[in-house]
C-alpha atoms as a PDB file:
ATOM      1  CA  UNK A   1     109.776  88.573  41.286  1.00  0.00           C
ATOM      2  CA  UNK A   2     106.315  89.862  42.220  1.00  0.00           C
ATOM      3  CA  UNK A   3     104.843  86.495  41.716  1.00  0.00           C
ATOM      4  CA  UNK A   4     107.254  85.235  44.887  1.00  0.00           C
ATOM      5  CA  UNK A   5     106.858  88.458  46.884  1.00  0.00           C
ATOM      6  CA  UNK A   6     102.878  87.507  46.757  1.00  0.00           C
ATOM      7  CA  UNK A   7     103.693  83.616  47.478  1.00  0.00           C
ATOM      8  CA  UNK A   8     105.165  84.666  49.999  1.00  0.00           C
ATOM      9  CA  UNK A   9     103.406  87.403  51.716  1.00  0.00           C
ATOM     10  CA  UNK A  10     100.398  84.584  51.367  1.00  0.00           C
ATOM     11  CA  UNK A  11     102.487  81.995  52.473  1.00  0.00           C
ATOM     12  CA  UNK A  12     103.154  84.240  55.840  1.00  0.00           C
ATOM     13  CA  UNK A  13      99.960  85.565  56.063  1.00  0.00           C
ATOM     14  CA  UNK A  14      98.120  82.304  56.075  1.00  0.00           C
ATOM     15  CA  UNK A  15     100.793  81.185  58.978  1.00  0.00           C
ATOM     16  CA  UNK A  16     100.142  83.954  60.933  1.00  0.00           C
ATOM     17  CA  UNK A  17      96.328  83.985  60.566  1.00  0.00           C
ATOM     18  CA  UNK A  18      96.330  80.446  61.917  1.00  0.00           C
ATOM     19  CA  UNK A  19      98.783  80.713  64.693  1.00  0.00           C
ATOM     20  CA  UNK A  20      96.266  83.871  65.905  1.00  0.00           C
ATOM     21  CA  UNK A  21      93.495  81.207  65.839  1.00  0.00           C
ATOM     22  CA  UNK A  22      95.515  77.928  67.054  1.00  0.00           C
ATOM     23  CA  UNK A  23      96.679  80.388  70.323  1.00  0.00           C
ATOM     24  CA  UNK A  24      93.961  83.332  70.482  1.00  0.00           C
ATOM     25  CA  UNK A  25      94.983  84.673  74.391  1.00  0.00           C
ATOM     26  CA  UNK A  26      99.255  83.821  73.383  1.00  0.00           C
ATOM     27  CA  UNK A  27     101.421  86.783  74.754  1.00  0.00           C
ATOM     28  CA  UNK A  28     102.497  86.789  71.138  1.00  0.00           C
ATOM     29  CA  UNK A  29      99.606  88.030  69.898  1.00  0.00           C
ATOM     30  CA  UNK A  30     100.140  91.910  71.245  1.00  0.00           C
ATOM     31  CA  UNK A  31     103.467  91.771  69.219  1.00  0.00           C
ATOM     32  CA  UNK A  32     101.916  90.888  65.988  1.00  0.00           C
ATOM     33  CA  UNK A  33      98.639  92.679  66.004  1.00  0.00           C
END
């Protein structure tokens, strides 16, 4: 179970990370940082 939890919580934080660098000045942004 804590092998999936860190998959995941990879998995998400790679997404995130690159969505903050495809769209640096998005509106979005402010609600996840």
């Amino acid at each position: 179970k804590k092998a999936i939890q860190a998959g995941r919580e990879a998995f998400l934080a790679g997404r995130m990370q690159a969505k903050r660098f495809a769209s640096a000045s998005s509106p979005l942004e402010g609600l996840f940082f």
